[in-house]
N, C-alpha and C. Protein backbone atom coordinates (compact mmCIF):
# COMPACT_ATOMS: atom_id res chain seq x y z
N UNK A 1 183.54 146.12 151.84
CA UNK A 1 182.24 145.50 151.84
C UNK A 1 182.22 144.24 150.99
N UNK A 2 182.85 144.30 149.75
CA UNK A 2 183.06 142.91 149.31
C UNK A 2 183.99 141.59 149.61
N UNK A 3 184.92 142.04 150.41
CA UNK A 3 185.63 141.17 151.33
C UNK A 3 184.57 140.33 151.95
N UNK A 4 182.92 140.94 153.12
CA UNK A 4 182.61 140.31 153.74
C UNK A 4 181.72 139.37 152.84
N UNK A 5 181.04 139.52 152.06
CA UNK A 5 179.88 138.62 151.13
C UNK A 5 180.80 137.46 150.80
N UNK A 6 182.16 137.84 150.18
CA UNK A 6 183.09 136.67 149.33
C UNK A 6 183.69 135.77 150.77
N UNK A 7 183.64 136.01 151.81
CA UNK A 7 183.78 135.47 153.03
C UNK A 7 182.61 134.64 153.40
N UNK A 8 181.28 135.03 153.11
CA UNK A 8 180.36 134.37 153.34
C UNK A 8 179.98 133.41 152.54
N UNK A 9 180.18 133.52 151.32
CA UNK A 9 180.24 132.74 150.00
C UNK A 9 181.05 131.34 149.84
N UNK A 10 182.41 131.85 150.54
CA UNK A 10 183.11 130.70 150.75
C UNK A 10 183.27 129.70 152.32
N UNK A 11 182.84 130.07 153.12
CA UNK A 11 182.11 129.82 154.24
C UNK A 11 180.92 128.35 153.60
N UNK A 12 179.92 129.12 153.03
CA UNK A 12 178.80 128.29 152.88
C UNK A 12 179.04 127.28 151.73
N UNK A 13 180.25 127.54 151.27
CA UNK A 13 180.05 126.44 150.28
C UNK A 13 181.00 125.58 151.02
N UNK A 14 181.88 125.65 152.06
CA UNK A 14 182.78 124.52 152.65
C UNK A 14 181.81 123.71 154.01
N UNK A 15 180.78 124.51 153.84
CA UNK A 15 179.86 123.62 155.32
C UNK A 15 179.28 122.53 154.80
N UNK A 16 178.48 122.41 153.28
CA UNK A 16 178.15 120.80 152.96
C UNK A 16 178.68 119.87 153.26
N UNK A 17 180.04 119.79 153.04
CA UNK A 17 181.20 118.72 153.03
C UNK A 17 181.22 118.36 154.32
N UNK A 18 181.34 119.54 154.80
CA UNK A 18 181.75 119.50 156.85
C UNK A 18 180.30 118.79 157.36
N UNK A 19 179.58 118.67 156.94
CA UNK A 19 178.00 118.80 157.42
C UNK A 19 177.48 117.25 157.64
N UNK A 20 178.14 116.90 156.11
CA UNK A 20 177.44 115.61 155.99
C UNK A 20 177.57 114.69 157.11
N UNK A 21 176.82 113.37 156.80
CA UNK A 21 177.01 112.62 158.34
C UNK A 21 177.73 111.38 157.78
N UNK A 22 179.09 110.97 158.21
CA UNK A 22 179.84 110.19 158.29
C UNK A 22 178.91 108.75 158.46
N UNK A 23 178.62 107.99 157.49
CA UNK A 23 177.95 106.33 158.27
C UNK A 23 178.80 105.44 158.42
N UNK A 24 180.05 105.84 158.37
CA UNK A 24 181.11 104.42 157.89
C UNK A 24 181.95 104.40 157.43
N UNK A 25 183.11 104.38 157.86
CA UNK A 25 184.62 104.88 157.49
C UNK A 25 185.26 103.55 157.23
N UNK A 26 186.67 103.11 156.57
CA UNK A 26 187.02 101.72 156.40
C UNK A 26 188.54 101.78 156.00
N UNK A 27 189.36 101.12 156.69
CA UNK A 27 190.95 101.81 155.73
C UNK A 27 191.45 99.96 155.22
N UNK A 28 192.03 99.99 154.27
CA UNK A 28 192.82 98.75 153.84
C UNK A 28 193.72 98.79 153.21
N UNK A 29 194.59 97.44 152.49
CA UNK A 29 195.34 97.56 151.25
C UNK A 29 194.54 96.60 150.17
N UNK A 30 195.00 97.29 148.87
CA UNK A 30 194.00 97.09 147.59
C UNK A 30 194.67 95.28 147.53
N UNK A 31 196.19 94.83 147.94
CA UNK A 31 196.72 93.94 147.78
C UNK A 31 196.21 92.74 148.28
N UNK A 32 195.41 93.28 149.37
CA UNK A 32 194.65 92.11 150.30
C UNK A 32 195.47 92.14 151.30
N UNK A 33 195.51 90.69 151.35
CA UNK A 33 196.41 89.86 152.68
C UNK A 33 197.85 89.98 152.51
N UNK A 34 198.54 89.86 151.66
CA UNK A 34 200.03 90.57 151.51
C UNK A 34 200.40 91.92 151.90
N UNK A 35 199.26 93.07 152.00
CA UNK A 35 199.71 94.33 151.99
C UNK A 35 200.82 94.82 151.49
N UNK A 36 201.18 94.40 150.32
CA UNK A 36 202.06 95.01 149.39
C UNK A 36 201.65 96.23 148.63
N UNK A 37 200.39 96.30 148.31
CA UNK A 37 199.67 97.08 147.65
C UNK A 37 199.26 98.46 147.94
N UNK A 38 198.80 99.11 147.15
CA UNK A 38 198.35 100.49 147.51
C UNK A 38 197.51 100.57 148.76
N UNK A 39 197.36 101.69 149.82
CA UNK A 39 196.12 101.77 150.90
C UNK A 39 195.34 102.56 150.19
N UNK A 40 194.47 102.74 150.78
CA UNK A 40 193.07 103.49 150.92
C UNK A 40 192.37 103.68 152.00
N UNK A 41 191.83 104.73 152.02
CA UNK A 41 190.99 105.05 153.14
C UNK A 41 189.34 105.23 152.40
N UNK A 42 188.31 104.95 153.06
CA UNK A 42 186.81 104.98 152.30
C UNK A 42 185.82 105.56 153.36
N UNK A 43 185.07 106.64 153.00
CA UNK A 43 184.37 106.95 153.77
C UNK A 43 182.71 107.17 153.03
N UNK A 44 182.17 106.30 153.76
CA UNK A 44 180.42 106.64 153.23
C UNK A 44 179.77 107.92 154.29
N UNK A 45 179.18 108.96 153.57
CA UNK A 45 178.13 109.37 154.18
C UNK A 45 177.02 109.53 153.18
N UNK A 46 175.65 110.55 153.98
CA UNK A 46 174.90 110.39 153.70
C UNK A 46 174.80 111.70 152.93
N UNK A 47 173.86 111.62 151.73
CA UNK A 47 174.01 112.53 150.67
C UNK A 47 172.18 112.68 150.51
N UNK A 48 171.60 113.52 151.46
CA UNK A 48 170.00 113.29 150.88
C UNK A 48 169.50 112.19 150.72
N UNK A 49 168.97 111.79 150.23
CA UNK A 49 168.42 109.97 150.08
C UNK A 49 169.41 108.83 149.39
N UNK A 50 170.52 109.63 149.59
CA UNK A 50 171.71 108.58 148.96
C UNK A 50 172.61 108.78 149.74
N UNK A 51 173.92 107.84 149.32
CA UNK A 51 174.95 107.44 149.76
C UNK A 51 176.34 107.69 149.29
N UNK A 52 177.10 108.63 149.32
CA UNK A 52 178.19 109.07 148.69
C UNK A 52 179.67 107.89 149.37
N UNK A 53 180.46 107.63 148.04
CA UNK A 53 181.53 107.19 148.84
C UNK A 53 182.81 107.90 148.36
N UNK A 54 183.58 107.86 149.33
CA UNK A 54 184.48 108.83 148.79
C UNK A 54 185.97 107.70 149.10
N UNK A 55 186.85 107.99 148.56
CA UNK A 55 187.97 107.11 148.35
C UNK A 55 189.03 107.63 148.16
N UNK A 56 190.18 107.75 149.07
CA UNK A 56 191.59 108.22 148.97
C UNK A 56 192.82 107.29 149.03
N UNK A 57 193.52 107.71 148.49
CA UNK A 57 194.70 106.81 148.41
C UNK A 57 195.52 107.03 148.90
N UNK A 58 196.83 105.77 149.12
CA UNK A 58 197.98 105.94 149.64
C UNK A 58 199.14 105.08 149.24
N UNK A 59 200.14 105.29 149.45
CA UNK A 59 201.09 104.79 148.34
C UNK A 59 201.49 103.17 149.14
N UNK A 60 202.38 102.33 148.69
CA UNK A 60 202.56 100.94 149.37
C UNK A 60 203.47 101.50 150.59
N UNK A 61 203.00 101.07 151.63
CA UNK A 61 203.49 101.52 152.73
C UNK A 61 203.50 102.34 153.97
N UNK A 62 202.30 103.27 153.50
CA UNK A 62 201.89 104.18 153.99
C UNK A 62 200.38 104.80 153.71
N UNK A 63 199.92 104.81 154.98
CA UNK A 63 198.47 104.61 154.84
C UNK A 63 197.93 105.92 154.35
N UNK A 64 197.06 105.63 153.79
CA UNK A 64 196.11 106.57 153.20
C UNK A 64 195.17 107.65 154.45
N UNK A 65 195.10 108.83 153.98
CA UNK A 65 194.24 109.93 155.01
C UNK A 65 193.43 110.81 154.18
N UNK A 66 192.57 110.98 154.98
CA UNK A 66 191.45 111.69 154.41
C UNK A 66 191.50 112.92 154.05
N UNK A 67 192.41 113.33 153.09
CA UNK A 67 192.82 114.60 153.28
C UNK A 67 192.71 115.39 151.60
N UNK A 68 193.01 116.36 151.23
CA UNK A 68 193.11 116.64 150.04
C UNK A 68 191.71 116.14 148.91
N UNK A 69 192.42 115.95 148.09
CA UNK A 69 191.58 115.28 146.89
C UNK A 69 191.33 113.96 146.97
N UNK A 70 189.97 113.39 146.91
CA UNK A 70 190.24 111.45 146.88
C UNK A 70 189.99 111.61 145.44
N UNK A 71 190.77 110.37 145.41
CA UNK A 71 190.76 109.42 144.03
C UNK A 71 189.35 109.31 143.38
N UNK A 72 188.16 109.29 144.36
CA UNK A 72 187.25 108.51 143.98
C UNK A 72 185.91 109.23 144.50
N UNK A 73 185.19 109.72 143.79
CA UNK A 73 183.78 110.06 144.44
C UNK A 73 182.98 110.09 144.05
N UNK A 74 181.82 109.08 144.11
CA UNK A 74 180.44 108.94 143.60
C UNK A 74 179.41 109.42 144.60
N UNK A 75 178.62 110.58 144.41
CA UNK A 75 177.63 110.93 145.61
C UNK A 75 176.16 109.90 145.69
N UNK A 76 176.43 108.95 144.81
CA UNK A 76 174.70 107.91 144.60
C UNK A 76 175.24 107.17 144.32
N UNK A 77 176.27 106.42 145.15
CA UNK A 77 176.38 105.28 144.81
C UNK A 77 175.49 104.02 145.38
N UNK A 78 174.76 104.83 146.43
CA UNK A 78 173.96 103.48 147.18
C UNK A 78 172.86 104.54 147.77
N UNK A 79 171.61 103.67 147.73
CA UNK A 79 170.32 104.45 148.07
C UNK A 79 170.59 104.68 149.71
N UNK A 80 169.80 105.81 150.20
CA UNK A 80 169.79 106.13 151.71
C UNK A 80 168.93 106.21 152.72
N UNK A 81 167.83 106.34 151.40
CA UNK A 81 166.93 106.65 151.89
C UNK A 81 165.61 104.82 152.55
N UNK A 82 165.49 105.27 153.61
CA UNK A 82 164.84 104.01 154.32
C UNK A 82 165.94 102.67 154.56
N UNK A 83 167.39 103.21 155.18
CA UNK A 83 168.45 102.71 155.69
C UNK A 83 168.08 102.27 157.11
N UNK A 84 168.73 101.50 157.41
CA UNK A 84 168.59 101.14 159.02
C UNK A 84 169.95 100.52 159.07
N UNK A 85 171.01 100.30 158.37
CA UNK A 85 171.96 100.54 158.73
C UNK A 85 173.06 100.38 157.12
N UNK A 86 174.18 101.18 157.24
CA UNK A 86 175.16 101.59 155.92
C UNK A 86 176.76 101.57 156.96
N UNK A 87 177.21 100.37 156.26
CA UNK A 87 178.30 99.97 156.48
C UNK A 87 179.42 99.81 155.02
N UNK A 88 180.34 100.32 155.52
CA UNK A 88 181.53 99.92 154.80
C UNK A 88 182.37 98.54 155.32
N UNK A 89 182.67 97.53 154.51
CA UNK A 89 183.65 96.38 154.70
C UNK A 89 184.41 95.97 154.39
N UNK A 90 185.93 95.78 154.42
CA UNK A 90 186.79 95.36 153.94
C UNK A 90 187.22 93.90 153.63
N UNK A 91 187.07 93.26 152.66
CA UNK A 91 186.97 91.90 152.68
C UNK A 91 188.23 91.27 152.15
N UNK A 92 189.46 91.28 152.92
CA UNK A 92 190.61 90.90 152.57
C UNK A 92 190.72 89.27 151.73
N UNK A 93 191.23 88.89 150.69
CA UNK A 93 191.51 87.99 150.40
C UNK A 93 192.67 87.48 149.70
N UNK A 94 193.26 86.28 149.73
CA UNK A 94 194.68 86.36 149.11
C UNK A 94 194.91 87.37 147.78
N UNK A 95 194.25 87.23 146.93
CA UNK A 95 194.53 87.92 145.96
C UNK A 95 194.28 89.34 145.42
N UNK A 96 193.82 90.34 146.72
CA UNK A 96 192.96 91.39 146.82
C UNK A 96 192.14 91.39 147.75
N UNK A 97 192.04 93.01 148.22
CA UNK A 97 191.11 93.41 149.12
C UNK A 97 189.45 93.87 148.31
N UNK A 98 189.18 93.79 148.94
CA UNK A 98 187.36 94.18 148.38
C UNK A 98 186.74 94.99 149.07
N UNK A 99 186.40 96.36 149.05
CA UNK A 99 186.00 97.20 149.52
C UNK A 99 184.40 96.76 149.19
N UNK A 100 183.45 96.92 150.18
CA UNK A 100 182.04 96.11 150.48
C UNK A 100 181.20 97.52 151.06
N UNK A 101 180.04 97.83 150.15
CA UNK A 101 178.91 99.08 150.97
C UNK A 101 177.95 98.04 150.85
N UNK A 102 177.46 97.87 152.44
CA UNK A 102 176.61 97.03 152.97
C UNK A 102 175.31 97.90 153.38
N UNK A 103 174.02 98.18 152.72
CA UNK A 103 172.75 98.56 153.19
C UNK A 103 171.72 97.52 153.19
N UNK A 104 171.08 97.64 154.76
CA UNK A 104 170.42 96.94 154.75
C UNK A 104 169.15 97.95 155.05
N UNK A 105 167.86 97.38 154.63
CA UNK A 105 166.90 98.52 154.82
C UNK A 105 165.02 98.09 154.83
N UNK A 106 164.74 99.23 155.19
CA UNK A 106 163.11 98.67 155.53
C UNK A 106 162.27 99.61 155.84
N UNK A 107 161.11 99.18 154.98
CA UNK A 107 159.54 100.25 154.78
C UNK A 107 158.29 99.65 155.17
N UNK A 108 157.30 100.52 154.56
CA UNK A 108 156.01 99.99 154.62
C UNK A 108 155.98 98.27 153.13
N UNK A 109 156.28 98.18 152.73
CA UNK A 109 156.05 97.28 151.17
C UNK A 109 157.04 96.53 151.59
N UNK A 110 158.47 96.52 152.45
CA UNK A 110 159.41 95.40 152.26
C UNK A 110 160.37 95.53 153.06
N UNK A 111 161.88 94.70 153.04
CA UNK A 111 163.05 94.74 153.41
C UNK A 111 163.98 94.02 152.80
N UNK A 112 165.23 94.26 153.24
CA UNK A 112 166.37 93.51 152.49
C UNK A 112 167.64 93.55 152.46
N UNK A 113 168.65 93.47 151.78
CA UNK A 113 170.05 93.96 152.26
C UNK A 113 170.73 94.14 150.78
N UNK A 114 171.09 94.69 150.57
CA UNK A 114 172.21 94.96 149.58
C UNK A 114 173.90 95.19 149.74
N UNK A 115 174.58 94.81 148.89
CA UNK A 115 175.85 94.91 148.86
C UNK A 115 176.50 95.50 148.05
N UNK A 116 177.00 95.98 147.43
CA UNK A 116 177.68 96.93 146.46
C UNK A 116 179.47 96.30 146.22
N UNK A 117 180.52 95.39 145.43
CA UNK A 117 181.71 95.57 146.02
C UNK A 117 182.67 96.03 144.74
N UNK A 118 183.49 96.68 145.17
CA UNK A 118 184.26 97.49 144.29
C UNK A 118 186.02 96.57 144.48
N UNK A 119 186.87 96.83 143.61
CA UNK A 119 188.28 96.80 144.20
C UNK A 119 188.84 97.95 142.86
N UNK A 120 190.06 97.45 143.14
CA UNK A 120 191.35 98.97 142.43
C UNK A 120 191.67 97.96 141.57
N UNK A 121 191.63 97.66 140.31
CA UNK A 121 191.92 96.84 139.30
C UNK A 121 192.47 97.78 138.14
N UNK A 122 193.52 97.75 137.48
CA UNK A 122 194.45 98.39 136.95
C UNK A 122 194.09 99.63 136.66
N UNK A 123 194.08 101.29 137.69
CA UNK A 123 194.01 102.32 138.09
C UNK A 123 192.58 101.99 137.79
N UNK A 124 191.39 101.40 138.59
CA UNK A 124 189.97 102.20 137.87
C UNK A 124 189.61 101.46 139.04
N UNK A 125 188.37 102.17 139.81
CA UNK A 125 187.52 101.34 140.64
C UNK A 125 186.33 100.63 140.33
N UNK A 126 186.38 99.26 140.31
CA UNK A 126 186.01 98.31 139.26
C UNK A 126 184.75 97.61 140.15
N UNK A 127 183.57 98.19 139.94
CA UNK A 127 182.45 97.14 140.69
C UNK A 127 182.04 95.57 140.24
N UNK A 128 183.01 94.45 141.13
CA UNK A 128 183.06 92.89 140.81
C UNK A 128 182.00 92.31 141.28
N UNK A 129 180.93 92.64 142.28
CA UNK A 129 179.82 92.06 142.35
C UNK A 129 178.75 92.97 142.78
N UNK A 130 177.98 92.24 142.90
CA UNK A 130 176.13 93.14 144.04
C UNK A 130 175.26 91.91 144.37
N UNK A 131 174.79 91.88 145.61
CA UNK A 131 173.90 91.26 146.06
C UNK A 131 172.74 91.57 146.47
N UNK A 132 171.65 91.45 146.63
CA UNK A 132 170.72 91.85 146.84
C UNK A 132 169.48 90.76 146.98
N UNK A 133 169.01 90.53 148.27
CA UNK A 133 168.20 89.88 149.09
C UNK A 133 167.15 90.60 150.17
N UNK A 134 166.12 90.15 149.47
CA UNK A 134 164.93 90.66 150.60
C UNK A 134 163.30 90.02 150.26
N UNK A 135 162.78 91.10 150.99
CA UNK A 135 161.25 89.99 150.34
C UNK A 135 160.27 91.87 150.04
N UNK A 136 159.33 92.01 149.29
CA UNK A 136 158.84 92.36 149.18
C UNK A 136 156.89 92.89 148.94
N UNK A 137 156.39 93.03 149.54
CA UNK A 137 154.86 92.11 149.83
C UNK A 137 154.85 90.94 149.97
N UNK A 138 155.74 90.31 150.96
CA UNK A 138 155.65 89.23 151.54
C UNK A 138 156.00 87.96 150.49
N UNK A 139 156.72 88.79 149.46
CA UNK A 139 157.39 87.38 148.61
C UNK A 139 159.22 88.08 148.65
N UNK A 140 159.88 86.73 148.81
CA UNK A 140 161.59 87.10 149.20
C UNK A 140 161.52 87.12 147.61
N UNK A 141 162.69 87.47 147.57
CA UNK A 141 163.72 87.36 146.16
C UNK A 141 165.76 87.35 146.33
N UNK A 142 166.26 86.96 145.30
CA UNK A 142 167.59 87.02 146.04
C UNK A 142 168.34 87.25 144.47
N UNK A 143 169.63 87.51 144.78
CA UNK A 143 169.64 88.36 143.24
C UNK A 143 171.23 88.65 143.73
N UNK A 144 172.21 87.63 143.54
CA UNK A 144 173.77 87.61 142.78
C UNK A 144 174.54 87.64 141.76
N UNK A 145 175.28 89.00 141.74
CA UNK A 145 176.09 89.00 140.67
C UNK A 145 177.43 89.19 141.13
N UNK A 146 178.08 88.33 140.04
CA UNK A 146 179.09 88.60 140.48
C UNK A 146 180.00 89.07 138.69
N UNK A 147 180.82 90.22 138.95
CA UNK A 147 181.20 90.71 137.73
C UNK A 147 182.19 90.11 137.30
N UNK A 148 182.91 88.94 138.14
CA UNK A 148 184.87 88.83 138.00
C UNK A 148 184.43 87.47 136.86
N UNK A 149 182.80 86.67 137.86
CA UNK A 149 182.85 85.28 136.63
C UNK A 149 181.84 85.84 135.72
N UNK A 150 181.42 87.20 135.66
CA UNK A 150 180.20 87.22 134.75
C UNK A 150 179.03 86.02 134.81
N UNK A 151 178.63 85.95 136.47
CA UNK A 151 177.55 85.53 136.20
C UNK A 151 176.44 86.08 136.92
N UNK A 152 175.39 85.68 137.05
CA UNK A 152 174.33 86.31 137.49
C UNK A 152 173.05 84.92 138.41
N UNK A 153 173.00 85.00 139.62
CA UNK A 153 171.87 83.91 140.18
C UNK A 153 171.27 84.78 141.03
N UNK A 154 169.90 84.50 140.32
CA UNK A 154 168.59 85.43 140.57
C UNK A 154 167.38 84.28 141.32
N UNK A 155 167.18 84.52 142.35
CA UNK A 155 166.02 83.59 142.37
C UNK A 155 166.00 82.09 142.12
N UNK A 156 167.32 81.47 142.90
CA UNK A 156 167.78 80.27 142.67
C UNK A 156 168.49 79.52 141.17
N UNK A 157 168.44 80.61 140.13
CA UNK A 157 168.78 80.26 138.36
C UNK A 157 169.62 81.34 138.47
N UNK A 158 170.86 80.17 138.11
CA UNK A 158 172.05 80.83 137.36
C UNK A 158 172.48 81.59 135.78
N UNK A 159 172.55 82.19 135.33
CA UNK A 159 173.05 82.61 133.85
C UNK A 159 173.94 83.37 133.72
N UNK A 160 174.89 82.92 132.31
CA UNK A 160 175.82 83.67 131.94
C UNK A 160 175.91 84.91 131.49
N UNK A 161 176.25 86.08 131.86
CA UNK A 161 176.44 87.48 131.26
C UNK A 161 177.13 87.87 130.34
N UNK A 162 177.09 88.69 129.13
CA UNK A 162 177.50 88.60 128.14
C UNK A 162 178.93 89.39 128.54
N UNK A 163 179.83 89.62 127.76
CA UNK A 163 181.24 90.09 128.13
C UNK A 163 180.85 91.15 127.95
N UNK A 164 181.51 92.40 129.21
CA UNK A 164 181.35 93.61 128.84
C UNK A 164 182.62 94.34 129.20
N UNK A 165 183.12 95.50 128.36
CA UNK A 165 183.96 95.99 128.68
C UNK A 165 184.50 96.51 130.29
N UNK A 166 185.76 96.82 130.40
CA UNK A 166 186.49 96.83 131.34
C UNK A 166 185.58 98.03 131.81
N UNK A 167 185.70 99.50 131.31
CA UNK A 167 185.17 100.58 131.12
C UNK A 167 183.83 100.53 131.94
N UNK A 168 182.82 99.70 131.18
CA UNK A 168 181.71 99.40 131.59
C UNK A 168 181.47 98.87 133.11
N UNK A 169 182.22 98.59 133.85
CA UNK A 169 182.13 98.39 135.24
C UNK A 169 182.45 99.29 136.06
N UNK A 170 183.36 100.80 135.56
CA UNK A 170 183.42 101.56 136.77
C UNK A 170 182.69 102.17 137.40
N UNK A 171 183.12 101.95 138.59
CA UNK A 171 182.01 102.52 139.76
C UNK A 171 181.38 103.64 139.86
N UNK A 172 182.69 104.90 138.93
CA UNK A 172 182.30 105.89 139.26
C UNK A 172 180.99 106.44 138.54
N UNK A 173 180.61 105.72 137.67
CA UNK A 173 179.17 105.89 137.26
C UNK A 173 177.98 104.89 137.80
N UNK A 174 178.45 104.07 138.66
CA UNK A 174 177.74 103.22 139.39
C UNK A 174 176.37 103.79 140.40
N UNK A 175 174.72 103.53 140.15
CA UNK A 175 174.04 104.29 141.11
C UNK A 175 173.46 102.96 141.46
N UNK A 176 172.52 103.60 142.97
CA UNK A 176 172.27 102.24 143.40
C UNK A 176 171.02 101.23 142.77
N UNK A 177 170.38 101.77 141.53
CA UNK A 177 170.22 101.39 140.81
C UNK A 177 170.50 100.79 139.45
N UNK A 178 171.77 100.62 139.16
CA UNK A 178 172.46 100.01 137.93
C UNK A 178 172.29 98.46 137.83
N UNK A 179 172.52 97.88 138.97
CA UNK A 179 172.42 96.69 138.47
C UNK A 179 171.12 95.79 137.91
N UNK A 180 169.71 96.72 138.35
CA UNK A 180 168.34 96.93 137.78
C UNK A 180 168.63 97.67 136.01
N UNK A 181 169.03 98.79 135.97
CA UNK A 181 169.32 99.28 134.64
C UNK A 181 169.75 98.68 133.74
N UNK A 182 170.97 97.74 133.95
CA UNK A 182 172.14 96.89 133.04
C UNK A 182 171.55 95.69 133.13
N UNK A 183 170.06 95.33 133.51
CA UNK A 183 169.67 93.60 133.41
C UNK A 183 169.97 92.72 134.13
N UNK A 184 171.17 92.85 135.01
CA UNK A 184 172.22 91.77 135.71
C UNK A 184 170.74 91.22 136.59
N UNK A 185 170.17 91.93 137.40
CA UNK A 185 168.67 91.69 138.36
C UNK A 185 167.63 92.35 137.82
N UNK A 186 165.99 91.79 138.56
CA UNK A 186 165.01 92.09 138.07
C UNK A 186 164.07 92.58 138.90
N UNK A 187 163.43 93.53 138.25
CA UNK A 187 162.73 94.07 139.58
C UNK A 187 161.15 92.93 140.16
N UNK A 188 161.02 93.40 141.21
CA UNK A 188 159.90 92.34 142.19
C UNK A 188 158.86 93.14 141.82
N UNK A 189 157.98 92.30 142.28
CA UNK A 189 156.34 93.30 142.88
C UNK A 189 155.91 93.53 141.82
């Protein structure tokens, strides 16, 4: 009789995972355009009114699969709720790839788009920018950061960001509210 409960027990705790809904899958190398570099595979789904990303690795040469343990998992890393569409992007460039969570979204009060971008910067997943553009009661706002020059242009004005540790940028504590929390942008309305 306790065989069947501990059967059911472990049953229901492997169906969340299985359950969730896939929005956006993405595979690359961290190297960029050389592909010398480590792969990865990235998969967003949807986590309740958020956005989980999950991140696995693979060694130079051989691509990364969704399998086992990922490297990387933040379940809020990006809001979900009032999505109309959640994309993952890979933004290859000579010197590195840029893994990109693209939400764009819309309510009764507003719309807009956000960006989220991460890369693999010496073992840590390192969030180098966020964008964020929309209008809200019928006034826009626009709101760039970028973490690599430490700067910040909000609303057409540029400013410098103070130096912050390496530490201080990983993603894996990243929600889709941080860059509101840490000052980098300001809230509207």
């Amino acid at each position: 009789m306790r065989l069947l409960p501990a059967l059911a027990l472990t049953l229901a705790l492997a169906q969340p995972a299985a359950a969730q809904t896939v929005l956006s899958e993405a595979s690359g190398n961290w190297a960029g355009a050389s592909g010398d570099g480590f792969t990865f595979f990235a998969r967003l789904t949807q986590n309740r009114d958020m956005a989980r990303l999950t991140i696995w690795g693979g060694g130079p040469g051989s691509p990364a699969l969704p399998e086992g343990e990922p490297q990387f998992d933040n379940p809020e890393i990006a809001l979900g709720a009032f999505a109309t569409r959640q994309d993952l992007e890979v933004l290859d460039q000579a010197d590195g790839s840029i893994l990109a969570i693209v939400t764009e979204y819309a309510d009764e009060e507003g719309s807009g788009r956000n960006v989220t971008k991460l890369q693999f910067i010496d073992n840590q997943f390192t969030v180098v920018g966020y964008e964020h553009v929309g209008e809200l009661a019928g006034t826009a706002f626009a709101c760039n950061v970028d973490l690599l020059q430490m700067t910040v242009t909000e609303d057409g004005k540029t400013r410098k960001l103070a130096p912050l540790a390496f530490e201080a940028l990983n993603a894996s504590g990243w929600t889709w509210d941080s860059a509101y929390d840490q000052g980098f942008c300001h809230h509207h309305g």
